[in-house]
Protein backbone atom coordinates (compact mmCIF):
# COMPACT_ATOMS: atom_id res chain seq x y z
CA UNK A 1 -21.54 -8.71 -11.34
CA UNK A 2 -23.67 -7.65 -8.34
CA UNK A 3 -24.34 -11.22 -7.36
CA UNK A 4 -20.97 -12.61 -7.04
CA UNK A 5 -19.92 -9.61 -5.41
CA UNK A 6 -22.12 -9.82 -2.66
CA UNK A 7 -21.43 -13.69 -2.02
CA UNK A 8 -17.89 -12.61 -1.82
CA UNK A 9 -18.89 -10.26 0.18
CA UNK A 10 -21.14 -12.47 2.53
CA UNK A 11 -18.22 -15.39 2.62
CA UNK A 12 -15.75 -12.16 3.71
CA UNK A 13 -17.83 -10.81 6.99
CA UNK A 14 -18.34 -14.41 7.71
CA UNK A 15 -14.72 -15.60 8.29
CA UNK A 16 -14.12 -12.14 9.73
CA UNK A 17 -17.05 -12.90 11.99
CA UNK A 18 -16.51 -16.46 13.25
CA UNK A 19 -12.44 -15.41 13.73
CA UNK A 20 -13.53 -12.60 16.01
CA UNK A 21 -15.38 -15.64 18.11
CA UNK A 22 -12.55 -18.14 18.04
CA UNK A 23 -9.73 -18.57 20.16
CA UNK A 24 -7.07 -17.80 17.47
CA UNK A 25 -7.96 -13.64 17.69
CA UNK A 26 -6.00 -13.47 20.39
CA UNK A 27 -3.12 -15.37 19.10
CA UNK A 28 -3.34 -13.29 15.89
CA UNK A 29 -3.74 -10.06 17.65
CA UNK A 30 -0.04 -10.43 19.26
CA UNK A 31 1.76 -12.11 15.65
CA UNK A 32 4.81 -9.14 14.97
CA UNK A 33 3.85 -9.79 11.00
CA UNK A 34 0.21 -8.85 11.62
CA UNK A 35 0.83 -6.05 13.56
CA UNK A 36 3.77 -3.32 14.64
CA UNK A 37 3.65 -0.85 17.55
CA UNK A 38 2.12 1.92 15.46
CA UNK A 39 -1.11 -0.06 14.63
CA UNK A 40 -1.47 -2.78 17.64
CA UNK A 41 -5.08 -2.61 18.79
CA UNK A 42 -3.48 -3.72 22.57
CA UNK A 43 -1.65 -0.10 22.20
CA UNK A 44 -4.72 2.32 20.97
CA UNK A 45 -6.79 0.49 24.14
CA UNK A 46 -4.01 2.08 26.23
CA UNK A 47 -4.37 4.78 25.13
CA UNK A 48 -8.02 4.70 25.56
CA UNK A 49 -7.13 4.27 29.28
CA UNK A 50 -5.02 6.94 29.56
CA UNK A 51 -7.25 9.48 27.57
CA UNK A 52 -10.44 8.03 29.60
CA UNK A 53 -8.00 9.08 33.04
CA UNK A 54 -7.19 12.31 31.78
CA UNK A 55 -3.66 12.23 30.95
CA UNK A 56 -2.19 12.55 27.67
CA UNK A 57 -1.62 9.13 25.67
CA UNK A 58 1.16 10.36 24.53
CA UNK A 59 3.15 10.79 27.64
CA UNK A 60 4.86 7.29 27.82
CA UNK A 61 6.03 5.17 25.01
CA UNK A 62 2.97 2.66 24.32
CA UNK A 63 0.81 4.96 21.83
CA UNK A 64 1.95 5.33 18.79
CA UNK A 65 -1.03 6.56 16.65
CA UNK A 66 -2.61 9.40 15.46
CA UNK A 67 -5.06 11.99 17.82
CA UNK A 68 -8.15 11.37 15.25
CA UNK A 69 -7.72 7.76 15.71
CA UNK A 70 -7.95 7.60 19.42
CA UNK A 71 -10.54 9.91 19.31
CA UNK A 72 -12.84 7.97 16.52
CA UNK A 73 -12.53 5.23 18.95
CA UNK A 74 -13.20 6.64 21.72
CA UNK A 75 -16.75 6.81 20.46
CA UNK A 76 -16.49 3.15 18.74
CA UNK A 77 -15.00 1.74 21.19
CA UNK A 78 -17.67 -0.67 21.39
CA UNK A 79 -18.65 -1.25 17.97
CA UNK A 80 -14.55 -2.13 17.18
CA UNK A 81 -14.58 -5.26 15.32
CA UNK A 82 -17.72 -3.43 12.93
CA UNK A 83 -15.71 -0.73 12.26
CA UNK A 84 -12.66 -3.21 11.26
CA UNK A 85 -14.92 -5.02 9.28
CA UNK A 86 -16.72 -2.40 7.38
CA UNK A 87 -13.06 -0.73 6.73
CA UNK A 88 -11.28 -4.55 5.53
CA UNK A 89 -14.41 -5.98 3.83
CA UNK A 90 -15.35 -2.14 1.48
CA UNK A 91 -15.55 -2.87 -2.13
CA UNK A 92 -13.98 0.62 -3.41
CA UNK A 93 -11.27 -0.90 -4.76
CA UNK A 94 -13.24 -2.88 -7.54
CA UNK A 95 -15.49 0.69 -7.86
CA UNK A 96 -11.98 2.01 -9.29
CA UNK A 97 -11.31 -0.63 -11.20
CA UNK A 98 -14.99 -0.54 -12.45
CA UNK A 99 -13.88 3.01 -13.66
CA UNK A 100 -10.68 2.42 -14.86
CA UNK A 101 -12.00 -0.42 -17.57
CA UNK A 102 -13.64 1.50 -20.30
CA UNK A 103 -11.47 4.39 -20.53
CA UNK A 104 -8.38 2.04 -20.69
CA UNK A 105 -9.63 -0.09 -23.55
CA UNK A 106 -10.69 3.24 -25.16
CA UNK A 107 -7.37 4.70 -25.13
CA UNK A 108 -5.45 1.79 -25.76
CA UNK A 109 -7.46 0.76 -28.89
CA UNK A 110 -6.52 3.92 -31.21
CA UNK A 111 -3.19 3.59 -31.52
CA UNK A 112 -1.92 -0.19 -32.19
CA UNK A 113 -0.48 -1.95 -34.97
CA UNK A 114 -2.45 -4.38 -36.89
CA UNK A 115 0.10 -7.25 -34.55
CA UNK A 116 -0.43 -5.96 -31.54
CA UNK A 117 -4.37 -6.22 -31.37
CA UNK A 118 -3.96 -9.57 -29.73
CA UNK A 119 -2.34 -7.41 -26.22
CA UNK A 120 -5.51 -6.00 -25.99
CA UNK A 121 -7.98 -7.39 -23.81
CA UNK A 122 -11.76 -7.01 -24.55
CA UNK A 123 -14.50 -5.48 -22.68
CA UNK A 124 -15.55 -9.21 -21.85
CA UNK A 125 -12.24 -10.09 -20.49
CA UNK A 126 -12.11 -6.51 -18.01
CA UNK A 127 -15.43 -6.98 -16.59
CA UNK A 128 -14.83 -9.62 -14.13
CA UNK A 129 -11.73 -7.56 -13.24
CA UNK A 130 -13.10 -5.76 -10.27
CA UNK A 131 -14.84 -9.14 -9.36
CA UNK A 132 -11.41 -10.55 -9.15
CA UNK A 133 -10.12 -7.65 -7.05
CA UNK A 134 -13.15 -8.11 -4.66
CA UNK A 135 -11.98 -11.40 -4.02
CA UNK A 136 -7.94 -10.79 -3.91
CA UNK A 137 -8.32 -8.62 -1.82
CA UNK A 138 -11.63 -9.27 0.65
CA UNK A 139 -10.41 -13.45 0.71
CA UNK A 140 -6.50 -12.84 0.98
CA UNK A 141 -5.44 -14.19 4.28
CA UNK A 142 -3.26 -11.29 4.89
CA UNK A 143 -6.69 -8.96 4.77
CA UNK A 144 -8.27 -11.35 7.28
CA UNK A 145 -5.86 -11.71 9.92
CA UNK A 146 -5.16 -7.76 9.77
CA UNK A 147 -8.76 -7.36 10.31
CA UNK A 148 -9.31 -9.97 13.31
CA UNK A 149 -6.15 -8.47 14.90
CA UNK A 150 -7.69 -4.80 14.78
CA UNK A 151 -5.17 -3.35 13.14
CA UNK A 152 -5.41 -0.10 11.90
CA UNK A 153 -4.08 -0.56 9.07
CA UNK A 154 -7.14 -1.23 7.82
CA UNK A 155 -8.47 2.47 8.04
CA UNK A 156 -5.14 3.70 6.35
CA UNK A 157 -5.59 1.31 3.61
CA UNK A 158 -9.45 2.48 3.35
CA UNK A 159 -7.73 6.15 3.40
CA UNK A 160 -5.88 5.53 0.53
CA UNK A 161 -8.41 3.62 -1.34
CA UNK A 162 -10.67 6.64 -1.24
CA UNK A 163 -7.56 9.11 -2.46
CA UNK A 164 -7.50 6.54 -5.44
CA UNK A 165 -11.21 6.44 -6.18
CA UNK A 166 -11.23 10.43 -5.31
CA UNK A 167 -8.17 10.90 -8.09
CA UNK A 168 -9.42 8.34 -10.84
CA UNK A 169 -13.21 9.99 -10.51
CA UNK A 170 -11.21 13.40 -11.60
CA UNK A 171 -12.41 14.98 -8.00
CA UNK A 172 -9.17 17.05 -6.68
CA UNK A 173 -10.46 18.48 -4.16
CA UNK A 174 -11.35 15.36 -2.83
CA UNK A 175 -8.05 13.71 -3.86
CA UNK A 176 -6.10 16.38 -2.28
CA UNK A 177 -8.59 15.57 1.06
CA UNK A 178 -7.86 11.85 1.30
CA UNK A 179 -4.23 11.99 0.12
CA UNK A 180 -3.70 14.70 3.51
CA UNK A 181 -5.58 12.32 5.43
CA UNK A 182 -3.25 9.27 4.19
CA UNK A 183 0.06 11.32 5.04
CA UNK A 184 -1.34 12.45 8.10
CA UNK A 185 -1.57 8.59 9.12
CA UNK A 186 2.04 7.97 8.03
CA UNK A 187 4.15 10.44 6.22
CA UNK A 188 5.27 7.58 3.34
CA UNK A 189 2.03 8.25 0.97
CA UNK A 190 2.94 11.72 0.49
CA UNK A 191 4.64 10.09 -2.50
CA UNK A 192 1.38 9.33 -3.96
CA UNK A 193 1.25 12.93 -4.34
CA UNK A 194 3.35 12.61 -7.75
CA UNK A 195 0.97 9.96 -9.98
CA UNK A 196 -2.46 11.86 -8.34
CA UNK A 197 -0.98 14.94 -10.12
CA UNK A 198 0.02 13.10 -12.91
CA UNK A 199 -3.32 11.68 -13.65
CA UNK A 200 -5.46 14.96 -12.82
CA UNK A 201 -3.49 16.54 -15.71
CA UNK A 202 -3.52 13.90 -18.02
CA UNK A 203 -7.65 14.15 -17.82
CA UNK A 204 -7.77 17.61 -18.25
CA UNK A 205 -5.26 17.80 -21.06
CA UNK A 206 -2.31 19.35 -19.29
CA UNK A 207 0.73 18.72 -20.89
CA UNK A 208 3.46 18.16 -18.08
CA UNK A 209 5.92 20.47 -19.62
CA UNK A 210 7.26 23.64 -17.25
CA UNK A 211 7.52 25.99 -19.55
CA UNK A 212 3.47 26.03 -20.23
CA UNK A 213 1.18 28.32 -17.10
CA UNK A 214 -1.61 26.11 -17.07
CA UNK A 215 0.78 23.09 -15.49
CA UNK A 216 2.04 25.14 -12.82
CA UNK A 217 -1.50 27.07 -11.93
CA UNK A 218 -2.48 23.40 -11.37
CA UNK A 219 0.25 22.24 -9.41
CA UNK A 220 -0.08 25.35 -7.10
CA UNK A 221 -3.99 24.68 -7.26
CA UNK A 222 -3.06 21.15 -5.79
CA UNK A 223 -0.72 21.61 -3.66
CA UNK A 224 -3.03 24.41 -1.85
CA UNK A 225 -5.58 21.80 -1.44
CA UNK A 226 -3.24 19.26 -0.02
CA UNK A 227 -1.35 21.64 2.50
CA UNK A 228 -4.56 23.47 3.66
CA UNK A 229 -6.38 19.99 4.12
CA UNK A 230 -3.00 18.88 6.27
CA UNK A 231 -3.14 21.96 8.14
CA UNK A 232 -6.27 21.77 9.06
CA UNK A 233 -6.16 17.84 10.35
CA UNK A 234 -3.09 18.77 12.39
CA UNK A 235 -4.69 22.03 13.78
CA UNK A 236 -7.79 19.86 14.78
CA UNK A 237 -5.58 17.45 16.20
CA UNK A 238 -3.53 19.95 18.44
CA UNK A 239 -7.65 21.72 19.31
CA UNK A 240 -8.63 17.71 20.13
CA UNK A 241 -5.28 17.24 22.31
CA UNK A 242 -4.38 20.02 23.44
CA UNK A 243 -0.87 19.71 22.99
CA UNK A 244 1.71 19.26 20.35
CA UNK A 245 2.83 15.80 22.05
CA UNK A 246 1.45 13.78 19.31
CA UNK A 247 4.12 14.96 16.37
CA UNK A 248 6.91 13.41 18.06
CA UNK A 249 5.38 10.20 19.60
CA UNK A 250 3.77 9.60 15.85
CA UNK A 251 6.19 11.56 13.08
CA UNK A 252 9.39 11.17 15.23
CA UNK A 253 8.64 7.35 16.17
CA UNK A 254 7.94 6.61 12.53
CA UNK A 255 11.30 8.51 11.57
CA UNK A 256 13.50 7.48 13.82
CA UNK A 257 12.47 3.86 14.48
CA UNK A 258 13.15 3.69 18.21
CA UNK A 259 10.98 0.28 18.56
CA UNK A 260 13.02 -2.36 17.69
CA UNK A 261 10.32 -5.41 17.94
CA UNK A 262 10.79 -8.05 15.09
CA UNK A 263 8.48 -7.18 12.31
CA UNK A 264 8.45 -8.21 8.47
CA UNK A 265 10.74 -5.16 7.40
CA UNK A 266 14.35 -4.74 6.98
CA UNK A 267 14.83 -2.09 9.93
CA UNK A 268 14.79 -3.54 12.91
CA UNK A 269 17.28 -6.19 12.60
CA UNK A 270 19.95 -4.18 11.06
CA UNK A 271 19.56 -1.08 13.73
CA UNK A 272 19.59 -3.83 16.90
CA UNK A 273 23.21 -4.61 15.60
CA UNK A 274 24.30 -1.46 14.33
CA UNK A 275 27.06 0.92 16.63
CA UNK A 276 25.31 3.83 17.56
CA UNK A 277 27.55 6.73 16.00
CA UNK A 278 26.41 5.10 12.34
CA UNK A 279 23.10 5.24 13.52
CA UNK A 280 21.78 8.44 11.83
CA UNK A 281 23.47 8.12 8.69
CA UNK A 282 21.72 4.86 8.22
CA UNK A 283 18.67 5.74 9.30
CA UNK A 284 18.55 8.96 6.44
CA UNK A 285 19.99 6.16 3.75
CA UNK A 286 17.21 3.70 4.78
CA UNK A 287 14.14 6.19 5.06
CA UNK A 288 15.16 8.11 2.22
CA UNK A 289 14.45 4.72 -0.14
CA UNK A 290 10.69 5.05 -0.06
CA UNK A 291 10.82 8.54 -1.16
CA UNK A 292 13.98 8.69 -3.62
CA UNK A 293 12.14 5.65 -6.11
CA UNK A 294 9.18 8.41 -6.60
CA UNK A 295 11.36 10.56 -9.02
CA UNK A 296 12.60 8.11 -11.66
CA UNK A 297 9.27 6.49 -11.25
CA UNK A 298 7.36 9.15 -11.82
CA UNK A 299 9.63 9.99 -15.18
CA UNK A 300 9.63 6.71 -16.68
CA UNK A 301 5.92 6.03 -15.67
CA UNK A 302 4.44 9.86 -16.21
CA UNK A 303 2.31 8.78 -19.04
CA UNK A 304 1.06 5.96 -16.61
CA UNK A 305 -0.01 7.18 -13.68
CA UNK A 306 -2.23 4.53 -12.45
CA UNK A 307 0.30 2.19 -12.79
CA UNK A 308 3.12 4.60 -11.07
CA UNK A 309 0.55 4.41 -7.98
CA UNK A 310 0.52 0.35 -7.54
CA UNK A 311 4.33 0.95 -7.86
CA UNK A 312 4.83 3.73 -5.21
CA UNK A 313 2.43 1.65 -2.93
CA UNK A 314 4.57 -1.30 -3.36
CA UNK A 315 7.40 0.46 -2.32
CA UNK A 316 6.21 2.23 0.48
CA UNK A 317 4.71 -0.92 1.86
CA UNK A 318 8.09 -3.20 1.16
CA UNK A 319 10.72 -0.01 3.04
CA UNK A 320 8.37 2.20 5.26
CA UNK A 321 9.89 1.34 8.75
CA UNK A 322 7.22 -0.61 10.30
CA UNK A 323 5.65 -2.93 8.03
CA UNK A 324 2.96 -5.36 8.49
CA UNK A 325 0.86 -7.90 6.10
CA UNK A 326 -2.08 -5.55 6.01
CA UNK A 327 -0.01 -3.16 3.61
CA UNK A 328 0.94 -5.73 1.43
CA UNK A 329 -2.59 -6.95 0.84
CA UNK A 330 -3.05 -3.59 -0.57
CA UNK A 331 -1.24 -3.71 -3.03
CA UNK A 332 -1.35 -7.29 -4.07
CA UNK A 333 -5.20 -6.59 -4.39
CA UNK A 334 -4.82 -4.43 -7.72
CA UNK A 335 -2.91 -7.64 -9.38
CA UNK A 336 -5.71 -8.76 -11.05
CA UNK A 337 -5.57 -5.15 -12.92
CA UNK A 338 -2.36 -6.14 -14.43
CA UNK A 339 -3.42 -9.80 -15.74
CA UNK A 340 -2.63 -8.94 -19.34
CA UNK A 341 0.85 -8.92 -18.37
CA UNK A 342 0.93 -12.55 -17.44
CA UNK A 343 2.56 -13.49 -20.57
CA UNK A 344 5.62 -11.33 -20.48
CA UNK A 345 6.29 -12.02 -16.62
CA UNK A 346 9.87 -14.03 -16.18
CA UNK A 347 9.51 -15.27 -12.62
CA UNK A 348 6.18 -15.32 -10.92
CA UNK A 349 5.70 -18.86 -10.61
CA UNK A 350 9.39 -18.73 -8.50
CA UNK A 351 8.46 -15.71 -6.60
CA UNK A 352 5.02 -17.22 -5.70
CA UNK A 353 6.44 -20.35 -4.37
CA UNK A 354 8.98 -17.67 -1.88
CA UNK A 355 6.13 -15.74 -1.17
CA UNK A 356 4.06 -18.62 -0.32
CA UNK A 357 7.25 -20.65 1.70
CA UNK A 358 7.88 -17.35 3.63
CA UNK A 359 4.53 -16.66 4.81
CA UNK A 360 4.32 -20.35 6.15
CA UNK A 361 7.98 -19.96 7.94
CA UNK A 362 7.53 -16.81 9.66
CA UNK A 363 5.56 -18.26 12.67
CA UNK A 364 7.65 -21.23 12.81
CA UNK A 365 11.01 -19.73 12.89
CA UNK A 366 9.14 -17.36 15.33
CA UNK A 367 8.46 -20.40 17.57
CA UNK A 368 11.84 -21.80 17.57
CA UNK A 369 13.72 -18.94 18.58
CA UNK A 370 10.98 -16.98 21.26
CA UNK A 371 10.01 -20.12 22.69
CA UNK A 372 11.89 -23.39 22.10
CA UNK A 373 15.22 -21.30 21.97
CA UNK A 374 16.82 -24.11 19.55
CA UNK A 375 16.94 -20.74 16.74
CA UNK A 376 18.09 -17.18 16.69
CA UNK A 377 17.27 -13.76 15.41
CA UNK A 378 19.29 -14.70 12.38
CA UNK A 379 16.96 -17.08 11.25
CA UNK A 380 13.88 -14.73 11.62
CA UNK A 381 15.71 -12.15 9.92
CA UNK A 382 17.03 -14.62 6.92
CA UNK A 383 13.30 -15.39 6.15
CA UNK A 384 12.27 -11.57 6.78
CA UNK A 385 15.11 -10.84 4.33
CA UNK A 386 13.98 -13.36 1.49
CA UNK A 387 10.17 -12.31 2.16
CA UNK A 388 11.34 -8.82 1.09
CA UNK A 389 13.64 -9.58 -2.11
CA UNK A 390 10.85 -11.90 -3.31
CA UNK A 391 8.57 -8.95 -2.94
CA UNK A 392 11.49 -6.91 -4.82
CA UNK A 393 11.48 -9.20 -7.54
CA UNK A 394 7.56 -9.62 -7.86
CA UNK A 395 7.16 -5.72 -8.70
CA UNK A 396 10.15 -5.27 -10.91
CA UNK A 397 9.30 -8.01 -13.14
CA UNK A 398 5.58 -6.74 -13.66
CA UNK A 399 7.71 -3.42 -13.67
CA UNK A 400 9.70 -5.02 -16.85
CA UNK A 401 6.09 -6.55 -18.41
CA UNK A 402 4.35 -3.35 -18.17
CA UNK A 403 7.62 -1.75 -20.21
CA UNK A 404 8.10 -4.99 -22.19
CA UNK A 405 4.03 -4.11 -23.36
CA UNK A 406 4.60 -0.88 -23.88
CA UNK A 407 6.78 -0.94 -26.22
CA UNK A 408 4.75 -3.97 -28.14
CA UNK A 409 1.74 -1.88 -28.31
CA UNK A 410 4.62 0.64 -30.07
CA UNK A 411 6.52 -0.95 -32.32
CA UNK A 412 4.57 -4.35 -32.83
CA UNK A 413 4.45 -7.51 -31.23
CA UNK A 414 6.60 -9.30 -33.94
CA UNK A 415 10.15 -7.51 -34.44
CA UNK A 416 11.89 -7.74 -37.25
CA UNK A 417 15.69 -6.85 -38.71
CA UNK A 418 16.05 -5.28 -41.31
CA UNK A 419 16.98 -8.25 -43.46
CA UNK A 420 13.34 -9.79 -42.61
CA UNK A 421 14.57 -11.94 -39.63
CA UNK A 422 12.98 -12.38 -36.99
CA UNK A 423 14.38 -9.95 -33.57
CA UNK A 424 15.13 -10.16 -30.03
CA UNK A 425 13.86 -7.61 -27.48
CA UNK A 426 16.27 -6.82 -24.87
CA UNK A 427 15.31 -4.53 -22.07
CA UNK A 428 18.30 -3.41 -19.89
């Protein structure tokens, strides 16, 4: 395993490293799907300026991120495309799957019918897992051209891939760190809050039930750790500043959506055209869709929790309000987790042709109405639109084959009447 993960590893930096060179970085560091005014590396340089002058970079409308950030690189400033590297080309995500192998085939094992056995997949088959993660994820083109544009995505993504590691290692403390950190970058992962707690107390034998002491001494045991640890990174960040000027300029801009520039999400079309005395209400119904999906989520899924987190990270990266590639790649890395349900999937071949189409039409339809003027908005928005259904569709049908296998591993792969006949599962 170590040897292919280190080519893959070697053939990663290397792209990264003769992209940074070419004359395309540039070109890639000003594409709206790569990055959005919260994570342009043109925007945190500005605020390098401004910080380097003495004046707040908060105090116009150009920086968007968080003190800690500017600050980190205000010391790295010249080591940048390293510390892009190091944080798009880590290998933590196959560490968790690494983890996650044994104690899944473990589990699952135990409690099958005799027809089922053949849903199972071997120790043989999950070790090259995190190998295939490595290279989803390191090798997708969406990881490299986040990384040559400097986005910081990157460093939230690493964030959140060290709240995973943190939560599947059974470390809370540490979980409760990273997942403070996360929210701190962006508000939406505060909904990872829900599966983290979910899968500390299925390890130590909790039962999520109310009326038992030991669930709630936990859940106020968490939450303590995450609210000090957020309390603490704002304080800092107000000691580092100075000034409370960052909590509007980052939490306000993120919740409001002021910024209007053409990204891959579904906000900024529909608020250009919409009159301005609907424009709360909409903005509530729109921002409240990455949180609302966490509570039936997190009931259907509570025996699941490692699943419920690719979910809520799908979601947050499809409606948070300024999207980019970088997030997706995120999530599409832990894909190669969910191979065994390849076989009950409906439309992936359909939604990977979209996927594919889309990602090829965004810069043209970009070029034809920015520069040759023969297109509109509509027709960057129409592809923006399909980009996101197909992305819709992609995690509700593994959402269906990860039911679909559930209840195969319950009641047997082969359903019959009760006459003998052969029956039809029908999930609704």
């Amino acid at each position: 395993m170590a040897a292919p993960l280190t080519v893959v590893l070697i053939v990663a930096v290397t792209v990264r490293a003769c992209l940074f060179r070419s004359s395309l970085a540039d070109l890639i560091a000003e594409r709206v799907e790569v990055v959005s005014p919260l994570n342009a590396w043109k925007r945190v340089v500005e605020g390098l300026a401004l910080l380097d002058l003495g004046v707040s970079p908060y105090s116009g409308d150009v920086f968007h991120e968080t003190p800690l950030i500017i600050y980190l690189f205000h010391f790295l400033v010249d080591y940048a495309e390293i510390t892009f590297m190091v944080s798009r080309t880590s290998i933590k995500t196959p560490f968790i799957v690494d983890t996650l192998r044994q104690q899944k085939f473990a589990l699952e094992a135990e409690r099958l019918p005799l027809d089922s056995l053949e849903l199972i997949r071997s120790p043989r088959q999950m070790y090259y897992i995190p190998l295939k993660v490595a290279m989803v994820y390191l090798l997708n083109p969406f990881t490299v051209l986040s990384c040559v544009a400097k986005s910081t995505c990157g460093l939230n993504n690493a964030i959140v891939a060290l709240f995973i590691l943190s939560t599947i290692k059974k470390n809370a403390l540490l979980s409760a760190i990273f997942l403070a950190l996360s929210t701190y970058q962006s508000i939406y992962p505060v909904t990872l809050c829900a599966p983290a707690v979910l899968y500390l107390l299925q390890r130590q034998y909790i039962p999520v039930n109310v009326r038992w002491a030991s669930f709630w001494w936990f859940l106020l045991q968490y939450a303590f750790m995450y609210l000090g640890s957020l309390f603490v990174i704002i304080c800092l960040s107000f000691f580092l500043l100075g000034s409370w000027d960052y909590l509007p300029s980052v939490y306000g801009f993120i919740l409001s959506v002021p910024d209007l520039t053409p990204n891959i999400g579904l906000f900024w079309y529909f608020f250009a055209e919409m009159f301005e005395h609907f424009r709360l209400f909409f903005l509530c119904v729109f921002q409240i869709n990455v949180f609302f999906y966490t509570i039936p989520l997190s009931i259907k899924l509570k025996e699941h929790p490692v699943f419920l987190i690719f979910m809520q990270l799908a979601v947050i990266s499809i409606f948070k309000s300024y999207p980019t590639v970088g997030d997706i790649a995120l999530y599409m890395s832990f894909l190669p987790v969910w191979s065994h349900l390849h076989r009950f999937l409906r439309n992936i071949f359909l939604v990977s042709c979209v996927l594919l189409a889309c990602s090829a039409l965004f810069p043209v339809l970009w070029h034809l109405w920015i520069y040759s003027g023969s297109a509109n908005s509509n027709f960057y928005y129409a592809i923006t639109l399909l980009f996101n259904v197909a992305q819709i569709l992609l995690v509700s049908d593994y959402f269906y084959a990860f039911l679909r296998r559930e209840h195969h591993l319950t009641y047997g792969l082969y359903l019959k009447r009760k006459d003998g006949s052969e029956a039809t599962l029908v999930l609704k």
